[in-house]
ModelCIF file with pLDDT and N, C-alpha, C, O atoms, coordinates in Angstrom:
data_MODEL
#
_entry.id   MODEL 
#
_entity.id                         1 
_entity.type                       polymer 
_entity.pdbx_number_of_molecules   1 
#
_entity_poly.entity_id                      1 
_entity_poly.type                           'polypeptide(L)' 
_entity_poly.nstd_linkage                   no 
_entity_poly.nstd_monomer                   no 
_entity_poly.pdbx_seq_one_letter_code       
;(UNK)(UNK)(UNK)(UNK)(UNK)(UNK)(UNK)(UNK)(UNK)(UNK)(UNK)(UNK)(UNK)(UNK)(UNK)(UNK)
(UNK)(UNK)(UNK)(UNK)(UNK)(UNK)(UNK)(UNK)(UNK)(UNK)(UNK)(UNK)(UNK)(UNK)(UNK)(UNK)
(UNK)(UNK)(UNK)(UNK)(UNK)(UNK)(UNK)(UNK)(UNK)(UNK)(UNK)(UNK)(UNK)(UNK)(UNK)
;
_entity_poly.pdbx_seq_one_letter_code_can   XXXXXXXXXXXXXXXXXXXXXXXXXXXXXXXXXXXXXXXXXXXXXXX 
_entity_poly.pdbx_strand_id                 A 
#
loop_
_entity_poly_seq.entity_id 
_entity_poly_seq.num 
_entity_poly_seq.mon_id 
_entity_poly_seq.hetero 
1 1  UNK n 
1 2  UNK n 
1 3  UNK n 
1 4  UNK n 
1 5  UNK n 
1 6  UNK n 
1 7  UNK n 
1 8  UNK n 
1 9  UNK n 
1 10 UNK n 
1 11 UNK n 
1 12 UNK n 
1 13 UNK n 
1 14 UNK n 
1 15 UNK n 
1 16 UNK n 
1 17 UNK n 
1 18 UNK n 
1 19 UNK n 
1 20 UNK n 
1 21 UNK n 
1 22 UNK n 
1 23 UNK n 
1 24 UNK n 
1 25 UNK n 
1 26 UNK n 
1 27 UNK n 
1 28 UNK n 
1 29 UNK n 
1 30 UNK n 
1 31 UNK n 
1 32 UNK n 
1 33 UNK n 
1 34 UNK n 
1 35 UNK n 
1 36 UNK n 
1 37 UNK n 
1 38 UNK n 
1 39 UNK n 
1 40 UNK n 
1 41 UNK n 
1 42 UNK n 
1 43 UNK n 
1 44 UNK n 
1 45 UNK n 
1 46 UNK n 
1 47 UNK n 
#
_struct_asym.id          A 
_struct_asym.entity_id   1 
#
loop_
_ma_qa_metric.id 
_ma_qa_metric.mode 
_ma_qa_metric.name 
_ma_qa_metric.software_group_id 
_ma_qa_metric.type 
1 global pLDDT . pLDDT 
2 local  pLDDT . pLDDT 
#
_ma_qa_metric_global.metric_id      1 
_ma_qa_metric_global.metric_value   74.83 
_ma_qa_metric_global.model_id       1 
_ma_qa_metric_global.ordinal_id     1 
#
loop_
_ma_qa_metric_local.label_asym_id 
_ma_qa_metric_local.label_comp_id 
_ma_qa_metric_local.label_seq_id 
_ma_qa_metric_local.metric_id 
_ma_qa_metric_local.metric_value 
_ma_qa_metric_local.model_id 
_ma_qa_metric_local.ordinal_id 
A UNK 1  2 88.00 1 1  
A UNK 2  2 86.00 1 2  
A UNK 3  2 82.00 1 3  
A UNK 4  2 91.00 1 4  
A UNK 5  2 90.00 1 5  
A UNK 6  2 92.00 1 6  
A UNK 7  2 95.00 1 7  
A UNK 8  2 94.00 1 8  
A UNK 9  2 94.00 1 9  
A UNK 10 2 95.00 1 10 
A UNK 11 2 97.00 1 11 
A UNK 12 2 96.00 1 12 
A UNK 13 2 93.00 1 13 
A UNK 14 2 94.00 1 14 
A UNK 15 2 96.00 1 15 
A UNK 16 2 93.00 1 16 
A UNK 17 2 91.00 1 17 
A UNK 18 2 92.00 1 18 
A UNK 19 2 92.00 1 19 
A UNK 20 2 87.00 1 20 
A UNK 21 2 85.00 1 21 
A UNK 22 2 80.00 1 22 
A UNK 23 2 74.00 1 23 
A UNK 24 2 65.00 1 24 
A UNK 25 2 62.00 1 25 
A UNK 26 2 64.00 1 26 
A UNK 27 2 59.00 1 27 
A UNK 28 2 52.00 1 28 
A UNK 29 2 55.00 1 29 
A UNK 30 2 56.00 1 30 
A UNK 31 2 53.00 1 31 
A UNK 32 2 51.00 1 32 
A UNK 33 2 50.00 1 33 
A UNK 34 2 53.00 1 34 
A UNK 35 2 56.00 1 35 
A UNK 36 2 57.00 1 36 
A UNK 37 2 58.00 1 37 
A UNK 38 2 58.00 1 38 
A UNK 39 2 51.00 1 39 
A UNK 40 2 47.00 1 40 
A UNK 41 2 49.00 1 41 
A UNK 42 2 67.00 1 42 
A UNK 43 2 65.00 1 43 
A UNK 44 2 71.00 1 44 
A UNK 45 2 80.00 1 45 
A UNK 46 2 78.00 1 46 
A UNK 47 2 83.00 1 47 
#
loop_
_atom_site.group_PDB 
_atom_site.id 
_atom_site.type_symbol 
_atom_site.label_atom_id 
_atom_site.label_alt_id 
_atom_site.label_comp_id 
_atom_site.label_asym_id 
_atom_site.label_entity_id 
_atom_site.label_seq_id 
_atom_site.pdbx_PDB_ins_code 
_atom_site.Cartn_x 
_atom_site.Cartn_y 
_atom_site.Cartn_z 
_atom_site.occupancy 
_atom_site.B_iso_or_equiv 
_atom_site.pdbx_formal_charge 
_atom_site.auth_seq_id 
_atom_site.auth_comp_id 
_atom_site.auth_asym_id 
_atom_site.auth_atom_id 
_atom_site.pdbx_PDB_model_num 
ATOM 1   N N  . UNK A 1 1  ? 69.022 16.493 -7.988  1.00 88.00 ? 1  UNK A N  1 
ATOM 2   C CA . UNK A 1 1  ? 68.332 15.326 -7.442  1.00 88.00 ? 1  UNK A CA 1 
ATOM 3   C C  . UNK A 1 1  ? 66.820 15.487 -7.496  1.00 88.00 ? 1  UNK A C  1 
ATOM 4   O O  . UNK A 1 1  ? 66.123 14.536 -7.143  1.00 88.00 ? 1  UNK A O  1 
ATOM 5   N N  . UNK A 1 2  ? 66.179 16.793 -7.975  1.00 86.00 ? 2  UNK A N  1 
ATOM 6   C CA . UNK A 1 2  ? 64.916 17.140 -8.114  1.00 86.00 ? 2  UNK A CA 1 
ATOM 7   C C  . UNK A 1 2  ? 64.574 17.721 -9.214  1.00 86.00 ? 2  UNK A C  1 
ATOM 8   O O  . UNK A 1 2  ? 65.191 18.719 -9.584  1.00 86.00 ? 2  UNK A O  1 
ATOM 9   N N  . UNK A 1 3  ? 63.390 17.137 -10.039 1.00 82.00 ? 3  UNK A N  1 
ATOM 10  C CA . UNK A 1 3  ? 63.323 17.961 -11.087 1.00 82.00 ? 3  UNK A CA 1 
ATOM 11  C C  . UNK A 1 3  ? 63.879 17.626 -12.409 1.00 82.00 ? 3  UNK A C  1 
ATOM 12  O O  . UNK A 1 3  ? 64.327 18.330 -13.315 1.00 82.00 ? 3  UNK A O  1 
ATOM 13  N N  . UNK A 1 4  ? 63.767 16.699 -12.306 1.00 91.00 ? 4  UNK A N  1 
ATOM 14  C CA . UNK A 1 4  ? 65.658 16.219 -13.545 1.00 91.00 ? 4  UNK A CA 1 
ATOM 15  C C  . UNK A 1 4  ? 64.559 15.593 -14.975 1.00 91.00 ? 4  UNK A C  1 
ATOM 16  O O  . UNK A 1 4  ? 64.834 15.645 -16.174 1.00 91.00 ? 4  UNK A O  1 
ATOM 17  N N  . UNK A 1 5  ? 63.337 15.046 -14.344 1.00 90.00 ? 5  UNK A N  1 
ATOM 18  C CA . UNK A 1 5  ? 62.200 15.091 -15.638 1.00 90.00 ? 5  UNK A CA 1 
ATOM 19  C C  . UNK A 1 5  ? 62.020 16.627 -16.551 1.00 90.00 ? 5  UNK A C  1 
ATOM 20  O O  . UNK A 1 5  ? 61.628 16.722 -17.714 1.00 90.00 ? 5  UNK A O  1 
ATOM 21  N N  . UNK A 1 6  ? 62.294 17.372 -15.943 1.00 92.00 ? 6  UNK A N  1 
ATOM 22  C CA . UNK A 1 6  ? 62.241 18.701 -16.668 1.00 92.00 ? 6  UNK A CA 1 
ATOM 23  C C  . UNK A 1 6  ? 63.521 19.172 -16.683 1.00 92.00 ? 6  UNK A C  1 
ATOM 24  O O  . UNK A 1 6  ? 63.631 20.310 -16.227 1.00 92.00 ? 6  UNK A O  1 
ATOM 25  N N  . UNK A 1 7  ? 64.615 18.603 -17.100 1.00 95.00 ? 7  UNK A N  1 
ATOM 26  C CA . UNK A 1 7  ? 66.150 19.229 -17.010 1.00 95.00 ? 7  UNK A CA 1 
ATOM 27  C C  . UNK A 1 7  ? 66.094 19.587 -18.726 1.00 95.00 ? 7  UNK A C  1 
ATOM 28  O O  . UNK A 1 7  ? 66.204 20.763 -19.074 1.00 95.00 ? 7  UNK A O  1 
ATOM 29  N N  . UNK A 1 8  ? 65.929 18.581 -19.673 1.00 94.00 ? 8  UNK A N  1 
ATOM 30  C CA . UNK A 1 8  ? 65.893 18.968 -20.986 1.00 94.00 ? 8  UNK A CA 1 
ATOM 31  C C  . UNK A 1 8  ? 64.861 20.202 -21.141 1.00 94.00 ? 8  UNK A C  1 
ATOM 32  O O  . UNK A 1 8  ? 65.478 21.254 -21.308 1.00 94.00 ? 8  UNK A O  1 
ATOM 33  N N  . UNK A 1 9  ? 63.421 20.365 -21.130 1.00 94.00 ? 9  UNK A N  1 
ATOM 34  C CA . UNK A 1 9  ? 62.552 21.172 -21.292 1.00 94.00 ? 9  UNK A CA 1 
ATOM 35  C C  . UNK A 1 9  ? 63.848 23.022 -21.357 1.00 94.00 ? 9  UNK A C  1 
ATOM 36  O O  . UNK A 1 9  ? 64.425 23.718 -22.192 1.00 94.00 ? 9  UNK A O  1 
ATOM 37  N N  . UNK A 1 10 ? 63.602 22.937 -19.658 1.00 95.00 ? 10 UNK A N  1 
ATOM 38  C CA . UNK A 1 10 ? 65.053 24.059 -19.268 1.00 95.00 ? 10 UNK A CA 1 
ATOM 39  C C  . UNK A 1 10 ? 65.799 24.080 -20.034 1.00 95.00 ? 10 UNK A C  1 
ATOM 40  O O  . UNK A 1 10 ? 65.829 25.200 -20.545 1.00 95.00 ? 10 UNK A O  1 
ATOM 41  N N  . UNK A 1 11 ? 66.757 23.164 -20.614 1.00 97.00 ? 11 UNK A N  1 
ATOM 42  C CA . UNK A 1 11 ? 68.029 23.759 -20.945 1.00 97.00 ? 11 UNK A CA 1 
ATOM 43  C C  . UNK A 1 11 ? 68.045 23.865 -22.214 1.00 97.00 ? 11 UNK A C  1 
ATOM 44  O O  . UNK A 1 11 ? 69.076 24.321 -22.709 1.00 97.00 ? 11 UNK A O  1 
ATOM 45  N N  . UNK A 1 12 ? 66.583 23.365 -23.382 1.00 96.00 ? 12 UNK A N  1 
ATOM 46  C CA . UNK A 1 12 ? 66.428 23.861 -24.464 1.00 96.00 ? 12 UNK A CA 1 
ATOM 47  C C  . UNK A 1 12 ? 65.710 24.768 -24.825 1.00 96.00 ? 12 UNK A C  1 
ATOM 48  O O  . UNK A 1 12 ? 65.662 25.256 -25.954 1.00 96.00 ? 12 UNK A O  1 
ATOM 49  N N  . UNK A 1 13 ? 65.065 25.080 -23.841 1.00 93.00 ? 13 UNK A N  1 
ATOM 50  C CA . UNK A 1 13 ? 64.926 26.914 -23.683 1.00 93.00 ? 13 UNK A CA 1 
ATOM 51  C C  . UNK A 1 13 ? 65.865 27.886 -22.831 1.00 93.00 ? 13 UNK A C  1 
ATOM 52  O O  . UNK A 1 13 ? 65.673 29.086 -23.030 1.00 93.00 ? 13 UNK A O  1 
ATOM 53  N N  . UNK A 1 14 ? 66.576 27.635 -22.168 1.00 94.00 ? 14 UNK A N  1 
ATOM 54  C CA . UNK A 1 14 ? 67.707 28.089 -21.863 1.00 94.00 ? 14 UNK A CA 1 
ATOM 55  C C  . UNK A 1 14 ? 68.614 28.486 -23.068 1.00 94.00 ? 14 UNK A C  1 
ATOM 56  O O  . UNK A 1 14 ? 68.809 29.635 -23.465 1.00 94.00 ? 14 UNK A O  1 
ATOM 57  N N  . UNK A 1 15 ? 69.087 27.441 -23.534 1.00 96.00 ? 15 UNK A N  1 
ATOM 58  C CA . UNK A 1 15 ? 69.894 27.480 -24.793 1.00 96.00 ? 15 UNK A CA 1 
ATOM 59  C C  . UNK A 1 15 ? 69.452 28.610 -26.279 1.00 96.00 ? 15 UNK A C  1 
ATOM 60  O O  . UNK A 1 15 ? 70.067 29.368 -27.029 1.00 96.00 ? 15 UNK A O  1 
ATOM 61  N N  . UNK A 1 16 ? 68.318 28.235 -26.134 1.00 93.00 ? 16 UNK A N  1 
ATOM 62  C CA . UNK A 1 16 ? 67.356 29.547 -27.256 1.00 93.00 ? 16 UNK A CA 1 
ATOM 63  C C  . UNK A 1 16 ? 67.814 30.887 -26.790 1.00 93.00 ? 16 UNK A C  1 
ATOM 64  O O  . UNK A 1 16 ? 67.752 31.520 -27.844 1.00 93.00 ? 16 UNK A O  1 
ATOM 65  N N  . UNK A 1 17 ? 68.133 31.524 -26.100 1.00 91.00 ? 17 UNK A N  1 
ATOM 66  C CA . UNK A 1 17 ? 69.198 32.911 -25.492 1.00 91.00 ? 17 UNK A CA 1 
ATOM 67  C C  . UNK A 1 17 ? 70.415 32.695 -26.207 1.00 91.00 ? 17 UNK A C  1 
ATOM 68  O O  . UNK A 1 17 ? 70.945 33.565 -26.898 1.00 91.00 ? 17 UNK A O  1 
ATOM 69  N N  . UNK A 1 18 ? 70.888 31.469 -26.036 1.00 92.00 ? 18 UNK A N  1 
ATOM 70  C CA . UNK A 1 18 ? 72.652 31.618 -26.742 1.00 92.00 ? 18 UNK A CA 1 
ATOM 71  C C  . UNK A 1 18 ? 72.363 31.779 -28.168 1.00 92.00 ? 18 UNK A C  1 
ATOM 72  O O  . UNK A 1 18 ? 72.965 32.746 -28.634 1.00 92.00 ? 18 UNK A O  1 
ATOM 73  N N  . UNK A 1 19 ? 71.421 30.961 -29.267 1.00 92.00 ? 19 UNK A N  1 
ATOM 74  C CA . UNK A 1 19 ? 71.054 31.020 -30.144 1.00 92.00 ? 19 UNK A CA 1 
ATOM 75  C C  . UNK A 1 19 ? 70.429 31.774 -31.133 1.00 92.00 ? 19 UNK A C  1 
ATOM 76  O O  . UNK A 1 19 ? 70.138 31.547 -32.307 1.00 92.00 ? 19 UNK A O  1 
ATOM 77  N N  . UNK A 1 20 ? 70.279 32.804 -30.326 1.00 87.00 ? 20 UNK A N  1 
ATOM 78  C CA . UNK A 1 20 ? 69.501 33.544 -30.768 1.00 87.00 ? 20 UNK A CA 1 
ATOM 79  C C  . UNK A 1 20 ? 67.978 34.348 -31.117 1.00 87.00 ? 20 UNK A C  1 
ATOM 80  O O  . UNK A 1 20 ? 67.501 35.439 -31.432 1.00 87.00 ? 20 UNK A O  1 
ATOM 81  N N  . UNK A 1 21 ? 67.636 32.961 -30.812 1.00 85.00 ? 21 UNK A N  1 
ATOM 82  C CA . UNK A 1 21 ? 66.333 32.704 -31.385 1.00 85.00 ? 21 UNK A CA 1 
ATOM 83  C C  . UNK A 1 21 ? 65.257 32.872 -30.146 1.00 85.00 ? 21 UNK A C  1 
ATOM 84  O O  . UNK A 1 21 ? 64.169 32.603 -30.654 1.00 85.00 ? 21 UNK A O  1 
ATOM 85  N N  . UNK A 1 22 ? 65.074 33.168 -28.856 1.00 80.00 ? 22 UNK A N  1 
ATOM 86  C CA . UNK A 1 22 ? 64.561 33.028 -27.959 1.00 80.00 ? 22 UNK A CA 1 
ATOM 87  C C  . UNK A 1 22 ? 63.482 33.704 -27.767 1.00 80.00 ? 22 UNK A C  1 
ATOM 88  O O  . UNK A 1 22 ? 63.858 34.854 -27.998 1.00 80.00 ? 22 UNK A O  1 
ATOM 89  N N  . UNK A 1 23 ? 61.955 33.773 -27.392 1.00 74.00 ? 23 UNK A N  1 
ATOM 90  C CA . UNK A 1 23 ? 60.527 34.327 -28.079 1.00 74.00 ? 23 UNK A CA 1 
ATOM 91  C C  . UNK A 1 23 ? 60.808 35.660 -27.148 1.00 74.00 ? 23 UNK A C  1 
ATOM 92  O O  . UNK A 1 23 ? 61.473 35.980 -26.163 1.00 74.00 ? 23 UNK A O  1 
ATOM 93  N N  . UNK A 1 24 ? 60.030 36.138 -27.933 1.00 65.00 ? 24 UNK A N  1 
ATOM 94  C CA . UNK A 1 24 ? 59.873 38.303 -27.590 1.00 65.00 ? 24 UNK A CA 1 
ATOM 95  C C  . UNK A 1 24 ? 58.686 37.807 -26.376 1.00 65.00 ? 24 UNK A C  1 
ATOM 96  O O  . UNK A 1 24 ? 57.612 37.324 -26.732 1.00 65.00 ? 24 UNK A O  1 
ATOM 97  N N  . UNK A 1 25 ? 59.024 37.988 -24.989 1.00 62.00 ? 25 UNK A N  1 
ATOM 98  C CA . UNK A 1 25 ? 58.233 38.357 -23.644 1.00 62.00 ? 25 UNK A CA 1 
ATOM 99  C C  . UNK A 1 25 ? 57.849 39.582 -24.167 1.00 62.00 ? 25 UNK A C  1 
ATOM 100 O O  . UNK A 1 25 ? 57.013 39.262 -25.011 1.00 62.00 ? 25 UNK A O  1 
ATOM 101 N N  . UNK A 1 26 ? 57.952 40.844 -24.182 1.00 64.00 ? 26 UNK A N  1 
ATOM 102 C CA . UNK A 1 26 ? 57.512 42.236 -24.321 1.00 64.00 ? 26 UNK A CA 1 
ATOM 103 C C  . UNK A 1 26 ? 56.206 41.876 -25.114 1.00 64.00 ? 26 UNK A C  1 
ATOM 104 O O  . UNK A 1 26 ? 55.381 42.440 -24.395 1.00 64.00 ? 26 UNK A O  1 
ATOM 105 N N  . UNK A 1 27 ? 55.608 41.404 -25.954 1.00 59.00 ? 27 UNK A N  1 
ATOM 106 C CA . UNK A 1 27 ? 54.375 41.474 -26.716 1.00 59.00 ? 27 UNK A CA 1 
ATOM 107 C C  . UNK A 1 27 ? 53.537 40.535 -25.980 1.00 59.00 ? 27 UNK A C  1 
ATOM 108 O O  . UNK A 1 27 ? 52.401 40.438 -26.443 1.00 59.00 ? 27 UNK A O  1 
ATOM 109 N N  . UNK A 1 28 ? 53.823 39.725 -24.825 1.00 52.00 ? 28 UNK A N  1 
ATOM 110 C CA . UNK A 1 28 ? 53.153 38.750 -24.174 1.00 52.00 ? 28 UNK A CA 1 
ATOM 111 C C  . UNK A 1 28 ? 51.874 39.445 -23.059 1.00 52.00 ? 28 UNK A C  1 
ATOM 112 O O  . UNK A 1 28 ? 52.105 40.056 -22.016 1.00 52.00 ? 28 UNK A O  1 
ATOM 113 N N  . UNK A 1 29 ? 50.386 39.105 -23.704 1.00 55.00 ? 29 UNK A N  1 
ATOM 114 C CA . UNK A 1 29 ? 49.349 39.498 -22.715 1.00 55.00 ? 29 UNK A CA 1 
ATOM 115 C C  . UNK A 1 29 ? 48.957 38.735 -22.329 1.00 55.00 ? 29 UNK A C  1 
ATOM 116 O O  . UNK A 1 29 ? 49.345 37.636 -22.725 1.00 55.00 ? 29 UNK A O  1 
ATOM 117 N N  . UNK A 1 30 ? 48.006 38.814 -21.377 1.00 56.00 ? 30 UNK A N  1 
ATOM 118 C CA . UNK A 1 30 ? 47.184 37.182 -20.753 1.00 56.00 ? 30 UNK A CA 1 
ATOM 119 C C  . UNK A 1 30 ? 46.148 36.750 -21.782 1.00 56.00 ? 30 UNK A C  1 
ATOM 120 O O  . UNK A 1 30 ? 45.094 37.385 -21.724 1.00 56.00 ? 30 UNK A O  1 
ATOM 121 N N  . UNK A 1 31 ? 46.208 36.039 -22.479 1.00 53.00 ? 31 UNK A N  1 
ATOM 122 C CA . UNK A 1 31 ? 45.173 35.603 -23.036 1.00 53.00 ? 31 UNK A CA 1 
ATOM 123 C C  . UNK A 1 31 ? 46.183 34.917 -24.133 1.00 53.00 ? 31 UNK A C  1 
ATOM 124 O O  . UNK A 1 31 ? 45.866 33.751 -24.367 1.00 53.00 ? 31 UNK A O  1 
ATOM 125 N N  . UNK A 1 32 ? 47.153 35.313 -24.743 1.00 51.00 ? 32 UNK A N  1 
ATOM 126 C CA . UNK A 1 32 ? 47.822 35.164 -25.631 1.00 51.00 ? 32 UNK A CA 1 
ATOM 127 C C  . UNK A 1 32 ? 47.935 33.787 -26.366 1.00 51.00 ? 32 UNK A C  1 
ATOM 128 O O  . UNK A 1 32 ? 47.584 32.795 -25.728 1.00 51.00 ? 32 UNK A O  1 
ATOM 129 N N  . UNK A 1 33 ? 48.281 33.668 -27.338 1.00 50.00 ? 33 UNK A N  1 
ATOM 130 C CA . UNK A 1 33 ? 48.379 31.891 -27.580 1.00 50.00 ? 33 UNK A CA 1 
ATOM 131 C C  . UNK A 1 33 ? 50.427 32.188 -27.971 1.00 50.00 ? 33 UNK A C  1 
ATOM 132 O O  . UNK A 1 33 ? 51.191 33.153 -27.940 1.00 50.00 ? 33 UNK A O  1 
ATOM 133 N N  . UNK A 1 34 ? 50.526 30.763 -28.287 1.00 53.00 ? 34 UNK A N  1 
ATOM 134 C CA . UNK A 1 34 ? 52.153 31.168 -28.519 1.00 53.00 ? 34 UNK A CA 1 
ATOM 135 C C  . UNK A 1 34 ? 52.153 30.995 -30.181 1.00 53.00 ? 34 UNK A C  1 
ATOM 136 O O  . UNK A 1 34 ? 51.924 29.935 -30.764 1.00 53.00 ? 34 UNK A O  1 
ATOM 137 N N  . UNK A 1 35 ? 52.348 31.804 -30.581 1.00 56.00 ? 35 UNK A N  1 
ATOM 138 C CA . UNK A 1 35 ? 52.982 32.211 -32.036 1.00 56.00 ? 35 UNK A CA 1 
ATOM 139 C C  . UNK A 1 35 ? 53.987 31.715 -32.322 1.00 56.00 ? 35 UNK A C  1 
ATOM 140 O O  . UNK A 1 35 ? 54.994 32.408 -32.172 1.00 56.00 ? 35 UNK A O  1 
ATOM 141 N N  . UNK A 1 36 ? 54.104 30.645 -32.726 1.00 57.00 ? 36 UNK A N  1 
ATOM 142 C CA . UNK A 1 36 ? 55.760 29.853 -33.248 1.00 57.00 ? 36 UNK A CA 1 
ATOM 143 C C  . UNK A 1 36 ? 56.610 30.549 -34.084 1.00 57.00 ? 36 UNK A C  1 
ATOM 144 O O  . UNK A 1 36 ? 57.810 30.491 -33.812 1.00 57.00 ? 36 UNK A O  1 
ATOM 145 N N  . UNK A 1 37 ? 56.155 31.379 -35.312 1.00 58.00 ? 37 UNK A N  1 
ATOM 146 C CA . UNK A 1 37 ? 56.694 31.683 -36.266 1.00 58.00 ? 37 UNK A CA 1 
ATOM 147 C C  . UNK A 1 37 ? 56.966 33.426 -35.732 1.00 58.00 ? 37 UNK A C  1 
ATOM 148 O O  . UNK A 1 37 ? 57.622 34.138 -36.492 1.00 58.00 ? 37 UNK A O  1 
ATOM 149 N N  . UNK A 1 38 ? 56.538 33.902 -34.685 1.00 58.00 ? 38 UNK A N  1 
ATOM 150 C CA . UNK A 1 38 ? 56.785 35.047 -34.748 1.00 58.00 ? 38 UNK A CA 1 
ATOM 151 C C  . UNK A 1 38 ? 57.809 34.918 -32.962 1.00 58.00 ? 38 UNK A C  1 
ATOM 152 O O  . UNK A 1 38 ? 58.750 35.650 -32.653 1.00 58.00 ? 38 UNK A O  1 
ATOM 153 N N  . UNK A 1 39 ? 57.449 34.226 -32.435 1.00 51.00 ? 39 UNK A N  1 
ATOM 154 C CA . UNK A 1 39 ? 58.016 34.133 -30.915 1.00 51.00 ? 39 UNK A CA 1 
ATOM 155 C C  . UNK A 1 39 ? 57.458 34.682 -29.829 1.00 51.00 ? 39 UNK A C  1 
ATOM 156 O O  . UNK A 1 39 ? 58.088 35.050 -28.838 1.00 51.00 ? 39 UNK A O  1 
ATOM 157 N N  . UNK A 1 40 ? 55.809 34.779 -30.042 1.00 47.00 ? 40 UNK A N  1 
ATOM 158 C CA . UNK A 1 40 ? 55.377 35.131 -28.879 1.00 47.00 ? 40 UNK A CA 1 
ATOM 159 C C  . UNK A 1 40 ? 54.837 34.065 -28.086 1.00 47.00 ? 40 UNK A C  1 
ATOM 160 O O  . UNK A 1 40 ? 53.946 33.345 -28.537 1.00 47.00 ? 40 UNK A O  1 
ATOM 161 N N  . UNK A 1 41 ? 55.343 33.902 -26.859 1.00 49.00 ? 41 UNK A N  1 
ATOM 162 C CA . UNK A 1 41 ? 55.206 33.066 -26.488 1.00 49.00 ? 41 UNK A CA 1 
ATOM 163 C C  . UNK A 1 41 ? 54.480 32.274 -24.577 1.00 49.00 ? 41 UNK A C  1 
ATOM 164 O O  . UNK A 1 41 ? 55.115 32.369 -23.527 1.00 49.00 ? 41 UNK A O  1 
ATOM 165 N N  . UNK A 1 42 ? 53.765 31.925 -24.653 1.00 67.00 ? 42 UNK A N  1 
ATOM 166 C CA . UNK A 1 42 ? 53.694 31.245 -23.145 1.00 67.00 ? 42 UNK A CA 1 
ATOM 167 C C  . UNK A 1 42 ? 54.111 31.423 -22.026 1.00 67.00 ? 42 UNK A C  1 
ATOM 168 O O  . UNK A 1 42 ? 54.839 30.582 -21.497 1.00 67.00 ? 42 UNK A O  1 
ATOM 169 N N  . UNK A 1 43 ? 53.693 32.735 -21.307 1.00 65.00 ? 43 UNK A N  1 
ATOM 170 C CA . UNK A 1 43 ? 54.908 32.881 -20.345 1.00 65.00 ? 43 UNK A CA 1 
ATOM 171 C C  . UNK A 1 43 ? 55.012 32.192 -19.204 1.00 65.00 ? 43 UNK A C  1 
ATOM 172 O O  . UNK A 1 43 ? 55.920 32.414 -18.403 1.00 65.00 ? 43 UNK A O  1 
ATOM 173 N N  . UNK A 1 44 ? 54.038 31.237 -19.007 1.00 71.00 ? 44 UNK A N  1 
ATOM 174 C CA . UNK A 1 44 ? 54.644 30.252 -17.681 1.00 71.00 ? 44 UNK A CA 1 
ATOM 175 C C  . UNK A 1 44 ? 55.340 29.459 -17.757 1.00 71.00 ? 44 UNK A C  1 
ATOM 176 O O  . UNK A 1 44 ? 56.103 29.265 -16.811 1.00 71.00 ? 44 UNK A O  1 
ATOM 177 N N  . UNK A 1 45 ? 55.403 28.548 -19.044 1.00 80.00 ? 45 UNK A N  1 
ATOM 178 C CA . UNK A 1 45 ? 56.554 28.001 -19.232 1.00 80.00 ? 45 UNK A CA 1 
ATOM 179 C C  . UNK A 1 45 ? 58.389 28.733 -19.437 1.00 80.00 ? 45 UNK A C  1 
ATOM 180 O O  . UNK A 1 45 ? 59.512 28.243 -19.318 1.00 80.00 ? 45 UNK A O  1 
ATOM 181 N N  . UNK A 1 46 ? 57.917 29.943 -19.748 1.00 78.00 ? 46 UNK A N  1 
ATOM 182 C CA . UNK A 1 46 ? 59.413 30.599 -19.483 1.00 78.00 ? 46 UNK A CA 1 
ATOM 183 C C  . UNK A 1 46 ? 60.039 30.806 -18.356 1.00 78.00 ? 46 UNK A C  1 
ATOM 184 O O  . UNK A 1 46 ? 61.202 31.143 -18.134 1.00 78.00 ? 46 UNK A O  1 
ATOM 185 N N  . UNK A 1 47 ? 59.057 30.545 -17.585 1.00 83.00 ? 47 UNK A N  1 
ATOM 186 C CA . UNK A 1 47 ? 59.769 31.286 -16.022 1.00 83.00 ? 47 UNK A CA 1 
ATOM 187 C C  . UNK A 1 47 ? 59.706 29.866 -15.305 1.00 83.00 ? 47 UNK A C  1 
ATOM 188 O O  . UNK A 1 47 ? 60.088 29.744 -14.141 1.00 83.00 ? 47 UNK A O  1 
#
């Protein structure tokens, strides 16, 4: 009942774990930009 504007966002990064494909956190520093082609990625939007 809350939140449901961001239900897709979630569950197609959610889903990137089943897939396989889901970006490498371990190489993530503060400053970072997100690397599409390699998967480093944004970490506030992950969490």
């Amino acid at each position: 009942d809350k939140g449901i504007a961001n239900f897709h966002m979630v569950f197609l990064l959610g889903l990137l774990h089943h897939l396989g494909i889901f970006p490498n956190m371990e190489s993530h520093r503060v400053g970072y930009y997100f690397d599409m082609l390699n998967g480093a990625f944004f970490s506030r939007l992950l969490r």
